[in-house]
Protein backbone atom coordinates (compact mmCIF):
# COMPACT_ATOMS: atom_id res chain seq x y z
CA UNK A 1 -3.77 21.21 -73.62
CA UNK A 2 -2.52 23.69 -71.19
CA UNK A 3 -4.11 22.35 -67.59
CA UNK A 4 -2.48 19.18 -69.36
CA UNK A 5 1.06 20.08 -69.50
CA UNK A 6 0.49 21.83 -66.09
CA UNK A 7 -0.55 18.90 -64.50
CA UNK A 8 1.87 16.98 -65.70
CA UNK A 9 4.57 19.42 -64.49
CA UNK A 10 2.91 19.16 -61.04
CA UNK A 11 3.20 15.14 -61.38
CA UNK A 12 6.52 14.37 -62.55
CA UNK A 13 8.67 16.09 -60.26
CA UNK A 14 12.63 16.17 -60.71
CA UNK A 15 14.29 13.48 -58.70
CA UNK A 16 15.87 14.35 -55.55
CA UNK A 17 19.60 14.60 -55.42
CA UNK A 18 19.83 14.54 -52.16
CA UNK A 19 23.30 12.57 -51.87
CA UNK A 20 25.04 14.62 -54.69
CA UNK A 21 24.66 18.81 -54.20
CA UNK A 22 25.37 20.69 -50.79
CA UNK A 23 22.65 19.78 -48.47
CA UNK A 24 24.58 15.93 -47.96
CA UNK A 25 27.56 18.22 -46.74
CA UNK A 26 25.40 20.22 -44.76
CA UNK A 27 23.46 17.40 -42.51
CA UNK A 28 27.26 16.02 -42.63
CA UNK A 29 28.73 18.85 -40.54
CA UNK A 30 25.23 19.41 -38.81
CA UNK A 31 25.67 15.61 -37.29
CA UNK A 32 28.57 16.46 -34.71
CA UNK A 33 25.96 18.99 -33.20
CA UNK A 34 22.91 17.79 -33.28
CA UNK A 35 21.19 15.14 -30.65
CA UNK A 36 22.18 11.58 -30.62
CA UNK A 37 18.68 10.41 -33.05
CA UNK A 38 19.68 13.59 -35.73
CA UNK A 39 23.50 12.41 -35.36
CA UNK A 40 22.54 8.84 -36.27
CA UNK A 41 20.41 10.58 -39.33
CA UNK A 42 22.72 12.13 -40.59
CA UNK A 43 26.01 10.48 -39.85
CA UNK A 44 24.79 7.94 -41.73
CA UNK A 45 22.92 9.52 -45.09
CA UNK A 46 24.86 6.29 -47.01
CA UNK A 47 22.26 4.48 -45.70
CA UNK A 48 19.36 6.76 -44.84
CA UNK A 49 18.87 8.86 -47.75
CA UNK A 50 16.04 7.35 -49.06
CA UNK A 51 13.91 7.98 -45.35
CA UNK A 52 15.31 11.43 -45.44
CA UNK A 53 14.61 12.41 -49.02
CA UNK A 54 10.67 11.05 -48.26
CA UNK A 55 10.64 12.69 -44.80
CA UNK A 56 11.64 16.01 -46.90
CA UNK A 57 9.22 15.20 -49.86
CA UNK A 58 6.59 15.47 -47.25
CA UNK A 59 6.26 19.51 -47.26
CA UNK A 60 7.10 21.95 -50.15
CA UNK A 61 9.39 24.38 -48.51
CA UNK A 62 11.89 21.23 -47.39
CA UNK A 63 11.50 19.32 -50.72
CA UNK A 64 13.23 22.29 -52.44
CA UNK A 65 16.51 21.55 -50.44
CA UNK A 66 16.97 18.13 -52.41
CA UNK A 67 15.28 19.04 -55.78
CA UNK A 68 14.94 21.66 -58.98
CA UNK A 69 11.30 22.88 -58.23
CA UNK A 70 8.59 23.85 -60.64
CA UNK A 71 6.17 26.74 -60.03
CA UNK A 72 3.26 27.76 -62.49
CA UNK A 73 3.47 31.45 -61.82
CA UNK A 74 1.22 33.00 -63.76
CA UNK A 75 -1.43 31.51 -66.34
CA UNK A 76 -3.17 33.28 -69.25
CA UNK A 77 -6.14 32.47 -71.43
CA UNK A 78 -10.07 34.29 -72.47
CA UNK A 79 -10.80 37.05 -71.58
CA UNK A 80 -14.45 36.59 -71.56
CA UNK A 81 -17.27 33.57 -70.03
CA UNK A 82 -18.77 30.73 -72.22
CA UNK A 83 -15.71 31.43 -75.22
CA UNK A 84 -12.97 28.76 -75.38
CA UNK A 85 -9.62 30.95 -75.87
CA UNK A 86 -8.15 30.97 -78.99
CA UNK A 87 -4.94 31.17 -76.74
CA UNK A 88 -3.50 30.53 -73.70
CA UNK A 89 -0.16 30.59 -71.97
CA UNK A 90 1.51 30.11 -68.50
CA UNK A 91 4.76 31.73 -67.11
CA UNK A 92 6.92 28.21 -65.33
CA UNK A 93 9.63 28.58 -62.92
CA UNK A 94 12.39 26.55 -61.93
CA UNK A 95 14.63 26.57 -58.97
CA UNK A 96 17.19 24.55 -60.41
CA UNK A 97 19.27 22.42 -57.58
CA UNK A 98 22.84 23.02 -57.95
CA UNK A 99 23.98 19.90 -59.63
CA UNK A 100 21.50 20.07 -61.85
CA UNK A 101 21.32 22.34 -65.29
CA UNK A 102 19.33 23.76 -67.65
CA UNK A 103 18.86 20.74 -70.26
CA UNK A 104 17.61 18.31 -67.18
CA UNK A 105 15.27 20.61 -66.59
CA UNK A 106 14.42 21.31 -70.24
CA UNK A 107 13.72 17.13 -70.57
């Protein structure tokens, strides 16, 4: 039941906000210096949000710009081979994006 709920954790990520918290204002002020293909980017994040949010998506440590993130941290269960666990548990954290809060995250 555990791997289960873990697993699903891993597969249903939270959506990516990345046209509502800070990082929108961020590539904002970061068009007027960056080259002319960035400015275009992010001059226009109106319209290319959804190629920037999957472009982001891509790797782990820029996904967590746009998104709360999940991380099993620690999981606990037998202590010895060939006995199923009477119980087991796992420590979850969340980076929690800043327009988010804690009941989203509880959903």
């Amino acid at each position: 039941i555990l791997s289960k709920a873990v697993t699903n954790l891993e597969k249903h990520q939270h959506p990516s906000k990345l046209t509502e918290g800070p990082e929108y204002d961020t590539f904002s002020y970061l068009a007027a210096s960056s080259s002319y293909l960035y400015k275009l980017v992010f001059s226009n994040l109106w319209l290319l949000s959804g190629l920037v949010s999957s472009i982001l998506a891509k790797d782990y440590k820029t996904d967590a710009v746009q998104r709360t993130t999940t991380a099993v941290t620690i999981m606990k269960a037998g202590i010895k081979e060939n006995v199923m666990p009477s119980k087991a548990e796992a420590i979850v954290n969340h980076r929690i994006h800043p327009t988010s809060n804690l009941e989203e995250v509880l959903e």
